[in-house]
N, C-alpha and C. Protein backbone atom coordinates (compact mmCIF):
# COMPACT_ATOMS: atom_id res chain seq x y z
N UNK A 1 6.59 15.89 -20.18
CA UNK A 1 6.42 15.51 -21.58
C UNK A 1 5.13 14.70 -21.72
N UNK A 2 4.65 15.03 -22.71
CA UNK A 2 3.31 14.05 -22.84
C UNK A 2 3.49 12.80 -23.06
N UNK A 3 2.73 11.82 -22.72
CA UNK A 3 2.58 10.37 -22.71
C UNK A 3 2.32 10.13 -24.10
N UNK A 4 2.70 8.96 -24.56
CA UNK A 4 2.96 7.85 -26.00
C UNK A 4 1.72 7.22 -25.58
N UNK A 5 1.39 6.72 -26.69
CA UNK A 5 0.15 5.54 -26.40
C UNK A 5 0.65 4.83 -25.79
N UNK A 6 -0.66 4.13 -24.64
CA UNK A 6 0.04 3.31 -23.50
C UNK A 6 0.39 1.85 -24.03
N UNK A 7 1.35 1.04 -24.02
CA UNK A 7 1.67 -0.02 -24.13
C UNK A 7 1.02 -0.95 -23.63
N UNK A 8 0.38 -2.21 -24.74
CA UNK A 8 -0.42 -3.27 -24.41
C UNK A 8 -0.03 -3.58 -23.14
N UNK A 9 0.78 -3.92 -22.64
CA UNK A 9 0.82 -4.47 -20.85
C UNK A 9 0.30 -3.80 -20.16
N UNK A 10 -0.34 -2.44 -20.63
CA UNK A 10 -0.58 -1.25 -19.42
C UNK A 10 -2.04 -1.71 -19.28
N UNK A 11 -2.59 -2.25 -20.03
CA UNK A 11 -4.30 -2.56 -19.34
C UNK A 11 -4.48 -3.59 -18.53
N UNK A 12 -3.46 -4.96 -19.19
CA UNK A 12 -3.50 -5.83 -18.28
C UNK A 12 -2.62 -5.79 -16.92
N UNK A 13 -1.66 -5.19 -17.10
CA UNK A 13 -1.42 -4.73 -15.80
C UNK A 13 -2.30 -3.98 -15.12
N UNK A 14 -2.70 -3.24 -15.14
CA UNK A 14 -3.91 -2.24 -14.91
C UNK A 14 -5.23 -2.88 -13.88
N UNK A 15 -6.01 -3.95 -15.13
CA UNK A 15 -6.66 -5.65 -14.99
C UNK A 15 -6.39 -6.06 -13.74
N UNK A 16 -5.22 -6.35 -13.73
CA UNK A 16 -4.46 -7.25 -12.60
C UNK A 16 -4.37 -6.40 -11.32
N UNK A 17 -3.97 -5.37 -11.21
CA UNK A 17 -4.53 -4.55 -10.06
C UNK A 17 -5.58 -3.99 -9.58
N UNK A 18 -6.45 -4.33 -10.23
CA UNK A 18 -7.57 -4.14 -9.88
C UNK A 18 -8.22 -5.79 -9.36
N UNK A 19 -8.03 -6.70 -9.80
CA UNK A 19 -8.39 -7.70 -9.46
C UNK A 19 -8.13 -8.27 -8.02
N UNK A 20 -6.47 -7.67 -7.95
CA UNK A 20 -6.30 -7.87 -6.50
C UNK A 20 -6.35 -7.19 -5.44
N UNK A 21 -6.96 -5.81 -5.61
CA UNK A 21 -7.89 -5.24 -4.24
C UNK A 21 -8.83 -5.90 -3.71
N UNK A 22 -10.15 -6.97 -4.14
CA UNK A 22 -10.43 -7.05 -3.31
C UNK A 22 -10.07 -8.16 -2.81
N UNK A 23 -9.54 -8.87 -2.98
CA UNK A 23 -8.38 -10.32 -3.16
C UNK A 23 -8.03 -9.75 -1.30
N UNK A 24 -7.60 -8.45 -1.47
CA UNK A 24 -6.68 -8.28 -0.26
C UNK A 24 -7.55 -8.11 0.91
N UNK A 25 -8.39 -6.77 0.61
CA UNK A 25 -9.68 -6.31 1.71
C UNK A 25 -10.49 -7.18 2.00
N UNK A 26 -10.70 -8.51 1.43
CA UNK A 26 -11.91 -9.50 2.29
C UNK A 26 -11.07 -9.60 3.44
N UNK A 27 -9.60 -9.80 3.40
CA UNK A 27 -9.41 -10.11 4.90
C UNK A 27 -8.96 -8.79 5.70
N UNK A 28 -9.59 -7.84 5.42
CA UNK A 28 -9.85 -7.07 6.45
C UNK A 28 -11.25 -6.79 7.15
N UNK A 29 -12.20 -7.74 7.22
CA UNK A 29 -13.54 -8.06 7.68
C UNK A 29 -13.55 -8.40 9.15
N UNK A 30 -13.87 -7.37 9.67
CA UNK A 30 -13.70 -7.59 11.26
C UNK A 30 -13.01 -6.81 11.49
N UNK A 31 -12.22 -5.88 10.98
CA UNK A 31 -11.39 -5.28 11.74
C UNK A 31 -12.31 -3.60 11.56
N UNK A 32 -11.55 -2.98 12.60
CA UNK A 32 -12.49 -2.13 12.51
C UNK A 32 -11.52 -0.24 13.44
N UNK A 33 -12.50 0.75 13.98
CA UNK A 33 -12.29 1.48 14.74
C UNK A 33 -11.05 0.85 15.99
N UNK A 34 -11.88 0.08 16.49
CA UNK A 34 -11.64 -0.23 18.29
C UNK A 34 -10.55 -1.77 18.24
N UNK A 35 -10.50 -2.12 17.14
CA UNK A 35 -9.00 -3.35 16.55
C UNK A 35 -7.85 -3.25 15.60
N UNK A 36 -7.68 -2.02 15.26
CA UNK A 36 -7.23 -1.52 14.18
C UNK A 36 -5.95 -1.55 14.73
N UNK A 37 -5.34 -1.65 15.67
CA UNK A 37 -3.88 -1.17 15.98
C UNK A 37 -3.99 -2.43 17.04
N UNK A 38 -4.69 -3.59 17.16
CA UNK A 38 -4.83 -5.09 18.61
C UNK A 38 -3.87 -5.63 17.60
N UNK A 39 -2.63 -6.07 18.54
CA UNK A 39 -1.28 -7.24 17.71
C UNK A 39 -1.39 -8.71 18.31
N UNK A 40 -0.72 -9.28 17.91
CA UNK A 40 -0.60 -10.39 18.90
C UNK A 40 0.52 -11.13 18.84
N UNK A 41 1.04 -11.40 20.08
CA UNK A 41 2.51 -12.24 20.07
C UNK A 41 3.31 -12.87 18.78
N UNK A 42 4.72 -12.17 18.33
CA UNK A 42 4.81 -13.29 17.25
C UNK A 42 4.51 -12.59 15.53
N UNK A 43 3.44 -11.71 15.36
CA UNK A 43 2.56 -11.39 14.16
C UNK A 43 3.08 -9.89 14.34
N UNK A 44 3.68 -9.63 12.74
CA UNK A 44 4.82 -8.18 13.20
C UNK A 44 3.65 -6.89 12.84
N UNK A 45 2.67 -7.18 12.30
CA UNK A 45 1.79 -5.61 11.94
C UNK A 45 0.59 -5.38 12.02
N UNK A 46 0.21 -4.71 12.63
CA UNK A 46 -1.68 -4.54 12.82
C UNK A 46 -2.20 -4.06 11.29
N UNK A 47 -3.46 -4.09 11.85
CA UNK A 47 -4.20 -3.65 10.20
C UNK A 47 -4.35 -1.82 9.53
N UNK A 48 -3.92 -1.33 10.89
CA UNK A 48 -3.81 0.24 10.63
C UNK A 48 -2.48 -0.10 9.82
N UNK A 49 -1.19 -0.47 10.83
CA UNK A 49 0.06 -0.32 9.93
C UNK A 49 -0.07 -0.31 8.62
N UNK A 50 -0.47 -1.73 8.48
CA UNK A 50 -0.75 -2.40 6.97
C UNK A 50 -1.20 -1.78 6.28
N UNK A 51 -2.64 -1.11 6.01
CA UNK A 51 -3.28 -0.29 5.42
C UNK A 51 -1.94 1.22 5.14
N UNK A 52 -1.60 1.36 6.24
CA UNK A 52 -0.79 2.97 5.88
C UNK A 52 0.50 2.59 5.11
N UNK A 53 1.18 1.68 5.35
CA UNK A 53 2.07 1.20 4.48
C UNK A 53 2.14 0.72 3.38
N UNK A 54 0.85 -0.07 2.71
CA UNK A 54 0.94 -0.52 1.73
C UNK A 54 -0.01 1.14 1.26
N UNK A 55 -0.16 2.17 1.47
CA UNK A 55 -0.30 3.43 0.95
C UNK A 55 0.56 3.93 0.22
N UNK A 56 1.45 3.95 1.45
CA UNK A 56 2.67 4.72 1.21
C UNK A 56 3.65 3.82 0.12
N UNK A 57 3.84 2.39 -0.40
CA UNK A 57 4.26 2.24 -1.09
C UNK A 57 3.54 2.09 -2.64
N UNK A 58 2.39 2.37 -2.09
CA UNK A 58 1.95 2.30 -3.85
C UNK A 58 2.54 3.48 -4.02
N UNK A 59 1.96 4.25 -3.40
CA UNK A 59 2.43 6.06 -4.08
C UNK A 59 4.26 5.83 -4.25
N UNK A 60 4.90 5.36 -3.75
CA UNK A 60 6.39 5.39 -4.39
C UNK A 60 6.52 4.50 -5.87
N UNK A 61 5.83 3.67 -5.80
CA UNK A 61 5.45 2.88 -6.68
C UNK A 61 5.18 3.40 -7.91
N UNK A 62 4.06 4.29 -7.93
CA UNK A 62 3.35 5.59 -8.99
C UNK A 62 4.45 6.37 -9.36
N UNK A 63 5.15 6.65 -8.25
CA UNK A 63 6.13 7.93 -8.45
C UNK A 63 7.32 7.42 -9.57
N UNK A 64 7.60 5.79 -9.69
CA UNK A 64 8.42 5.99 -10.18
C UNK A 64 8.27 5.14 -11.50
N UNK A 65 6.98 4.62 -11.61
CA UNK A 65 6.21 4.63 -13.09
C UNK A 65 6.33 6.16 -13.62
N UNK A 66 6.37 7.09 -12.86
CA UNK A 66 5.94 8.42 -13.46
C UNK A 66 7.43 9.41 -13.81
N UNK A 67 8.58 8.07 -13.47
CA UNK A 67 10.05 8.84 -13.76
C UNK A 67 10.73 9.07 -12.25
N UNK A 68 10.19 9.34 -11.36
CA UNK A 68 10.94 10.12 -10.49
C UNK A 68 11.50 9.15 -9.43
N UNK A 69 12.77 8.82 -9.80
CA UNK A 69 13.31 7.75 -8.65
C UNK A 69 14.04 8.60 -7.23
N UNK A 70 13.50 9.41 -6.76
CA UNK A 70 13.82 10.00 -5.44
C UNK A 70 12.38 10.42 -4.90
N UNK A 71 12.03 9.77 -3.45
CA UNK A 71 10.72 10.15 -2.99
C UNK A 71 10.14 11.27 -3.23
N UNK A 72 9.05 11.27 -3.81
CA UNK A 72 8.06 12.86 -3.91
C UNK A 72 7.25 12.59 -3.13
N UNK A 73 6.97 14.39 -2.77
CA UNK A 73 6.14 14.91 -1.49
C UNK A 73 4.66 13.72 -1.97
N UNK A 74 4.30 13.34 -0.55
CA UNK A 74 2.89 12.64 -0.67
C UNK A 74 1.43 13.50 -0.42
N UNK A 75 0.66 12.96 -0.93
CA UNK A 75 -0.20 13.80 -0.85
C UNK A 75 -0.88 14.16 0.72
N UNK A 76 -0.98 15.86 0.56
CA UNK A 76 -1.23 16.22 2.00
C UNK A 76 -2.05 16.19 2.63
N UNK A 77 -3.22 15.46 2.25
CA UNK A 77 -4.49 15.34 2.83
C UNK A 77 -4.38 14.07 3.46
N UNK A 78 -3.40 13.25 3.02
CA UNK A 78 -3.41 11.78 3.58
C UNK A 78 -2.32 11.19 4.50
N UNK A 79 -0.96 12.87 4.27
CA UNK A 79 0.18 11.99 5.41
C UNK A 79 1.02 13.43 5.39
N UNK A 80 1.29 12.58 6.37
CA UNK A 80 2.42 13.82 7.15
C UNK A 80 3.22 13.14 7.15
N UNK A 81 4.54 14.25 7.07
CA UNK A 81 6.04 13.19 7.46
C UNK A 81 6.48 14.33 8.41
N UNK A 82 5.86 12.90 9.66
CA UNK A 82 6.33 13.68 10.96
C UNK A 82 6.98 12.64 11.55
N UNK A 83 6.96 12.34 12.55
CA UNK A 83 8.49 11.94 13.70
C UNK A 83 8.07 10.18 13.82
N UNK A 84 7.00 9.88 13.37
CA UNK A 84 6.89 7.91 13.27
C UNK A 84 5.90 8.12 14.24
N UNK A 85 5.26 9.04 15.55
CA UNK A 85 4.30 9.06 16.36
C UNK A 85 3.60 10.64 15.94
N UNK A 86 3.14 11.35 15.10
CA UNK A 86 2.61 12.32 14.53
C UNK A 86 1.48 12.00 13.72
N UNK A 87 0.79 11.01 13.53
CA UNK A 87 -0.64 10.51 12.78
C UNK A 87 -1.36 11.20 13.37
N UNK A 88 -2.52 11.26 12.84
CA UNK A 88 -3.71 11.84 13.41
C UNK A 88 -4.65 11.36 12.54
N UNK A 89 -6.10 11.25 13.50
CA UNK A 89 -7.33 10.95 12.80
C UNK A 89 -7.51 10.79 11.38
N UNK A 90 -6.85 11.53 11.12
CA UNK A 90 -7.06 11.84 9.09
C UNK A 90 -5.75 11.64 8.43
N UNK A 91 -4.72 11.77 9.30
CA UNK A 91 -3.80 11.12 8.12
C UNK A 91 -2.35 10.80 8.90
N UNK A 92 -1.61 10.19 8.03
CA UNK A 92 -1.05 8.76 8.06
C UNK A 92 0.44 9.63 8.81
N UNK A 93 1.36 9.54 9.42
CA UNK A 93 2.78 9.67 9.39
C UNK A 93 3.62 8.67 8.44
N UNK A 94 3.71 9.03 7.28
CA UNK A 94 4.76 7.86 6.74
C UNK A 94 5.86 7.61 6.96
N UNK A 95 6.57 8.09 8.59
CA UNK A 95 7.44 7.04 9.16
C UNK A 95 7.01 6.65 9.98
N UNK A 96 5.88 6.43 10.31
CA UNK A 96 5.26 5.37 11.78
C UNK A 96 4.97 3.84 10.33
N UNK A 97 5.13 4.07 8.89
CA UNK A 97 4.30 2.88 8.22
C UNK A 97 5.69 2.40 7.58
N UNK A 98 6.78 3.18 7.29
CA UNK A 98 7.49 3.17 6.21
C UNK A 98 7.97 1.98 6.54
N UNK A 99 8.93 1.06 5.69
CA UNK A 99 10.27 0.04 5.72
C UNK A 99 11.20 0.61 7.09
N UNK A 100 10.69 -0.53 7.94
CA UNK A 100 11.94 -0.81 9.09
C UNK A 100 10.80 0.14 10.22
N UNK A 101 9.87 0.28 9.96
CA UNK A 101 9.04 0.93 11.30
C UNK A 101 8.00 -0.29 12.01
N UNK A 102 8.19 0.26 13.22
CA UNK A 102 7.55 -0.91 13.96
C UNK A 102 6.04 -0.18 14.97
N UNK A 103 5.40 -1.44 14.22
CA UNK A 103 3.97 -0.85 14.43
C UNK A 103 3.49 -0.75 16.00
N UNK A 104 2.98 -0.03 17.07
CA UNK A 104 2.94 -0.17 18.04
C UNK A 104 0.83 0.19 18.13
N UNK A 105 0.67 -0.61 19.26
CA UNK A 105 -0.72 -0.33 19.45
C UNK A 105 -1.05 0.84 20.65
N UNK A 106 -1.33 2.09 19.87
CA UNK A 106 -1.50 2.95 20.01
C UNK A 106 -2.51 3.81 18.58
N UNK A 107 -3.97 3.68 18.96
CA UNK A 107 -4.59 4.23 18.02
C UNK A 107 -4.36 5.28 17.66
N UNK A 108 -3.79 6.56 19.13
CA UNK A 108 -4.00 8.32 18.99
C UNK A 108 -2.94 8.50 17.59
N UNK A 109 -1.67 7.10 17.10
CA UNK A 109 -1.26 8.10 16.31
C UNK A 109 -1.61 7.08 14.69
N UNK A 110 -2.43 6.72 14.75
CA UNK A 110 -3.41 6.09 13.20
C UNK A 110 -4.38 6.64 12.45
N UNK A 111 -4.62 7.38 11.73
CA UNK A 111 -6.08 7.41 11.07
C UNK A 111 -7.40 6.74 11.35
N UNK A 112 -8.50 6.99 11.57
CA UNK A 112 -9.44 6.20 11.82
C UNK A 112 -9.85 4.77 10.77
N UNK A 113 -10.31 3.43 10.81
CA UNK A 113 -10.29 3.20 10.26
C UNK A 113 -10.43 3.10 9.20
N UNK A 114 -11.92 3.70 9.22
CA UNK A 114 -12.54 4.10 7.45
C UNK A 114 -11.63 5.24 6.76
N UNK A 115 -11.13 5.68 7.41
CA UNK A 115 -10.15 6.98 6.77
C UNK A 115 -9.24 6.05 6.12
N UNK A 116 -8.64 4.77 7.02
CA UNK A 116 -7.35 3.92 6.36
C UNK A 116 -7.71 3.93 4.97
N UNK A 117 -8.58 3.07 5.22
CA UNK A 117 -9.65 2.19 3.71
C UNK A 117 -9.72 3.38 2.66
N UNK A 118 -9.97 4.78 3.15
CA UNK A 118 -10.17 5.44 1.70
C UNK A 118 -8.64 6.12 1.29
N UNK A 119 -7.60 6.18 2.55
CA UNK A 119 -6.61 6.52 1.73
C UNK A 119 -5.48 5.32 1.27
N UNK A 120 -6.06 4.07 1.62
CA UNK A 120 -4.90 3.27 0.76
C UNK A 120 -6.04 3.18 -0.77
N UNK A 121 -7.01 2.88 -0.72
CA UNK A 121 -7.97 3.32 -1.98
C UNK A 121 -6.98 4.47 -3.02
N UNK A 122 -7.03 5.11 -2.44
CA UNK A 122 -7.20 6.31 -3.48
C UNK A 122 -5.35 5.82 -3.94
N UNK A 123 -4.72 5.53 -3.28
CA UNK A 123 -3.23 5.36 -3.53
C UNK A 123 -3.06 4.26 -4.59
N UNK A 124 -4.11 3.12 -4.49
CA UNK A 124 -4.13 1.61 -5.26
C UNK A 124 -4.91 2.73 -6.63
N UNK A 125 -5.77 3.73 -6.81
CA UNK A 125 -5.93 4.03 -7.35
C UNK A 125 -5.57 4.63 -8.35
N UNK A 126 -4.21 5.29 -7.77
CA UNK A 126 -3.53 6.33 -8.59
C UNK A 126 -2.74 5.03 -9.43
N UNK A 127 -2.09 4.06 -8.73
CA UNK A 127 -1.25 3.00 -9.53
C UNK A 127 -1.78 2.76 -10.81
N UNK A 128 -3.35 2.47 -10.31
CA UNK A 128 -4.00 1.39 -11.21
C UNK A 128 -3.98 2.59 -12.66
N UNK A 129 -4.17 3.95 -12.55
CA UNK A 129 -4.58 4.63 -13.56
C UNK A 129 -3.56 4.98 -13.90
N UNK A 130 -2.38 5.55 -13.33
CA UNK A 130 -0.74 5.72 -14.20
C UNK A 130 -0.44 4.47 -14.83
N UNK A 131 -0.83 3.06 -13.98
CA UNK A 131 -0.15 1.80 -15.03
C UNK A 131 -1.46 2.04 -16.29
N UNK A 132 -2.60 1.85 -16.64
CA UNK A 132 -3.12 2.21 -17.37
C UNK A 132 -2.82 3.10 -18.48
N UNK A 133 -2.57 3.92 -18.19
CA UNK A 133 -2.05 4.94 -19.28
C UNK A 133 -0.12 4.64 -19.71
N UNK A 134 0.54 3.87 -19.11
CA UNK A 134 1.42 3.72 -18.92
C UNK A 134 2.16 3.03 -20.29
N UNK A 135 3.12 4.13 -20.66
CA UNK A 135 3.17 3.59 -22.41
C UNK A 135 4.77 2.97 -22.55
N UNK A 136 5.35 2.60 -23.51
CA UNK A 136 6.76 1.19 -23.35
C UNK A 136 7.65 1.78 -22.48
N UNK A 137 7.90 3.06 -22.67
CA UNK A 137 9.42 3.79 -22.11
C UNK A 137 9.06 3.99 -20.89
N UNK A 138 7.88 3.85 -20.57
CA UNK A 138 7.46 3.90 -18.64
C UNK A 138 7.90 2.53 -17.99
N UNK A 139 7.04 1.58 -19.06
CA UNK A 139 7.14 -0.19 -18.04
C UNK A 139 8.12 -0.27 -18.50
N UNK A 140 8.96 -0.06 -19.39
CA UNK A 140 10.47 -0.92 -19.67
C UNK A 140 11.73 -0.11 -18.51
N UNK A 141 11.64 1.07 -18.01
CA UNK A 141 12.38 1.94 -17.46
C UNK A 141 13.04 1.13 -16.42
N UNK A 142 14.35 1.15 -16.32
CA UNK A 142 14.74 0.57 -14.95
C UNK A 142 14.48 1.28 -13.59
N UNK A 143 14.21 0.96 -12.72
CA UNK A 143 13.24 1.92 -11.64
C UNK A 143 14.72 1.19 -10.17
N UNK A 144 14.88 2.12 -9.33
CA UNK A 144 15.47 2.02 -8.36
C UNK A 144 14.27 1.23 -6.75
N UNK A 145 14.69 -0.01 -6.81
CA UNK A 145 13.83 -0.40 -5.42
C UNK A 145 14.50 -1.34 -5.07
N UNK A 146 14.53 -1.62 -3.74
CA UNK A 146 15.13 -2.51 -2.68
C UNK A 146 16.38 -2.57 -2.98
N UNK A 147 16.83 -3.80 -3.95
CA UNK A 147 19.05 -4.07 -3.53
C UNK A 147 19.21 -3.74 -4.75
N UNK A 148 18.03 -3.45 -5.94
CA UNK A 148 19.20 -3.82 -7.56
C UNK A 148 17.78 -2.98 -8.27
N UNK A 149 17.85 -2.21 -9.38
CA UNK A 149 16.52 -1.91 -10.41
C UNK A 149 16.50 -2.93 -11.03
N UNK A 150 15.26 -2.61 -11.20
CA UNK A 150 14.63 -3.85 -12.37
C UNK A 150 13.51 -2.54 -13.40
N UNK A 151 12.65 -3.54 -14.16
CA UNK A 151 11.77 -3.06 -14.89
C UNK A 151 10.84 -2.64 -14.09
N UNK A 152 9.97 -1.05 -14.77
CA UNK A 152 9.09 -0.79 -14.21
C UNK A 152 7.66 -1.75 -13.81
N UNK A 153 7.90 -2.14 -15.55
CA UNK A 153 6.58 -3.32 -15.18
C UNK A 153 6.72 -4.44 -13.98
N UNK A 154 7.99 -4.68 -13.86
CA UNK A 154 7.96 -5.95 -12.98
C UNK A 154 7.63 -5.20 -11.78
N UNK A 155 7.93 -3.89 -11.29
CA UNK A 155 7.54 -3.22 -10.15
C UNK A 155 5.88 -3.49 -9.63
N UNK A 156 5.49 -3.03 -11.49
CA UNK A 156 3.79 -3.08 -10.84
C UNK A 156 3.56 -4.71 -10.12
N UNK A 157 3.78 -5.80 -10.96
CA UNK A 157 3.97 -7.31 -10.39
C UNK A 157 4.13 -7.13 -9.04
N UNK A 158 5.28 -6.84 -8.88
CA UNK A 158 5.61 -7.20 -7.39
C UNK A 158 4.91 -6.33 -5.96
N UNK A 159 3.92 -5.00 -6.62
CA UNK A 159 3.55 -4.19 -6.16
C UNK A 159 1.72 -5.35 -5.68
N UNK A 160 1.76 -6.22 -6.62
CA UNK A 160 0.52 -6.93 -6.44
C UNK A 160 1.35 -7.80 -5.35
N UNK A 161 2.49 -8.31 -5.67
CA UNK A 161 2.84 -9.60 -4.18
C UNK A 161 3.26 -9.13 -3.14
N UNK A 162 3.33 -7.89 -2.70
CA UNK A 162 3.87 -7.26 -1.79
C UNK A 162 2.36 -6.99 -0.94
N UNK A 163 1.46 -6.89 -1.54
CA UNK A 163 -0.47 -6.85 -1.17
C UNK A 163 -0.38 -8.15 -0.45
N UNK A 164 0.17 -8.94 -1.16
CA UNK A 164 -0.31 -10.71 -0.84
C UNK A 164 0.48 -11.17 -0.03
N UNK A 165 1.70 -10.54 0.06
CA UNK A 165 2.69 -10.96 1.60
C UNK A 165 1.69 -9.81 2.71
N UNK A 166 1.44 -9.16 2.68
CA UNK A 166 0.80 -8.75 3.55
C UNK A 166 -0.76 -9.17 4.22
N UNK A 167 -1.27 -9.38 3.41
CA UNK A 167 -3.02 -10.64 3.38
C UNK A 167 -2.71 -11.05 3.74
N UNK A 168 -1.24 -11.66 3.89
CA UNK A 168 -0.76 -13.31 4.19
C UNK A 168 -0.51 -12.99 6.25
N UNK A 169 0.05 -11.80 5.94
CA UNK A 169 -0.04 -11.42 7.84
C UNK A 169 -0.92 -10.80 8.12
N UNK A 170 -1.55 -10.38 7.47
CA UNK A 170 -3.50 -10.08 8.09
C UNK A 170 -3.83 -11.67 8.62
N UNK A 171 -3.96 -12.66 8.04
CA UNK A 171 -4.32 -13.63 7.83
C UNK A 171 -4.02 -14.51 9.15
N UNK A 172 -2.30 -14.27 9.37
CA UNK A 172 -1.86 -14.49 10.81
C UNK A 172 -2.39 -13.64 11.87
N UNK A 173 -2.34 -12.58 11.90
CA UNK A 173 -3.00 -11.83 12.72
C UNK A 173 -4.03 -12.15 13.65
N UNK A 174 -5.59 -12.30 12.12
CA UNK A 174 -6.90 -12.78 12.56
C UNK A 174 -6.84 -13.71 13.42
N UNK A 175 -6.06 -15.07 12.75
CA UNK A 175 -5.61 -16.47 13.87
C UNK A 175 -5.36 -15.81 15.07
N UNK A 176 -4.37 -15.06 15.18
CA UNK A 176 -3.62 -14.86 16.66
C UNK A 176 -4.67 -13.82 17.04
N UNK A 177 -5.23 -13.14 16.90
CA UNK A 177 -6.96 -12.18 17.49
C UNK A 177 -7.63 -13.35 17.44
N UNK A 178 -7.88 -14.72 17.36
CA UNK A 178 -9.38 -15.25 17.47
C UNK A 178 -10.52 -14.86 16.59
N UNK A 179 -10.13 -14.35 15.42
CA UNK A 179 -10.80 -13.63 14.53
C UNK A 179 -11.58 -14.67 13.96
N UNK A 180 -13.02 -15.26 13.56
CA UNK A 180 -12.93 -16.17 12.36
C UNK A 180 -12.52 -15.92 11.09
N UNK A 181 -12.27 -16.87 9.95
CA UNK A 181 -11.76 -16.96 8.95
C UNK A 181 -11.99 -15.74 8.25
N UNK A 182 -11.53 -15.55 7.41
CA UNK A 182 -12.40 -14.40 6.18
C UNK A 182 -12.94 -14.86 4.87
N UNK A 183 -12.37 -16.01 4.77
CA UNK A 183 -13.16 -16.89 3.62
C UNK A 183 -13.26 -18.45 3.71
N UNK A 184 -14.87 -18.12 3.72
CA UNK A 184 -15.06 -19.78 4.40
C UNK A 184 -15.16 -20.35 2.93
């Protein structure tokens, strides 16, 4: 069905996700090819994980701004849903990233880095432009996630603090790598 004019919250929501990309990626400075999957005692996710996971949940995220509360196929240029060790160079396994997977350092099954960077991009992208266009009966919709639905809009919200619990273990990470800061 065609979209209603998008509802005033849809730009500033929109605004707001965009503001906090790069909020998130300064602290991925230093990381790279040859550290992308280095853990350290204690600190539960490398920066490949991170990157492929917070992919894979924007796109569920999108999916269900867009109505569809049962996972849809992801896009195939960026992931496979193969066995949690099936990644390759170019794209993601979204059960090696998904909820309850545990990240292991092993590059052969990650995307390269710059590959990470352009496919959680393009995923923060799709959010940012469905919440954009995103008109009352989308953000008001009760949406199915974690123990209870809530509002779609509050999804996009929490889709920004779910970025920032994760910065927040990049952040541990760097400490536990010897990394310096990312913002002096």
């Amino acid at each position: 069905s065609p979209m209603n004019t998008p509802d005033p919250r849809a730009a500033v929501l929109a605004n707001a996700l965009e503001t906090t990309l790069p909020l998130f990626t300064r602290f991925l400075n230093g990381f790279n090819n040859e550290n992308r999957t280095h853990q350290s005692p204690g600190i539960p996710n490398h920066a490949a994980w991170t990157l492929g996971h917070l992919a894979l949940y924007h796109h569920r995220a999108t999916d269900r701004l867009l109505g569809h509360d049962d996972p849809q196929p992801l896009p195939a240029d960026d992931f496979i849903e193969g066995s949690g060790r099936s990644g390759t160079p170019d794209r993601i396994d979204s059960e090696s990233v998904c909820y309850g997977s545990v990240p292991v350092d092993d590059p052969s099954i990650y995307p390269t880095f710059d590959r990470l960077l352009d496919i959680h991009q393009r995923a923060w992208s799709r959010l940012i432009e469905t919440t954009r266009s995103a008109d009352s009966a989308m953000l008001d919709r009760k949406v199915p996630w974690g123990n209870a639905p809530f509002p779609a809009d509050a999804l996009v919200v929490r889709m920004m603090m779910h970025m920032g619990t994760h910065a927040g273990q990049i952040t541990d990470l760097r400490r536990g790598l010897g990394m310096p800061n990312a913002i002096s």
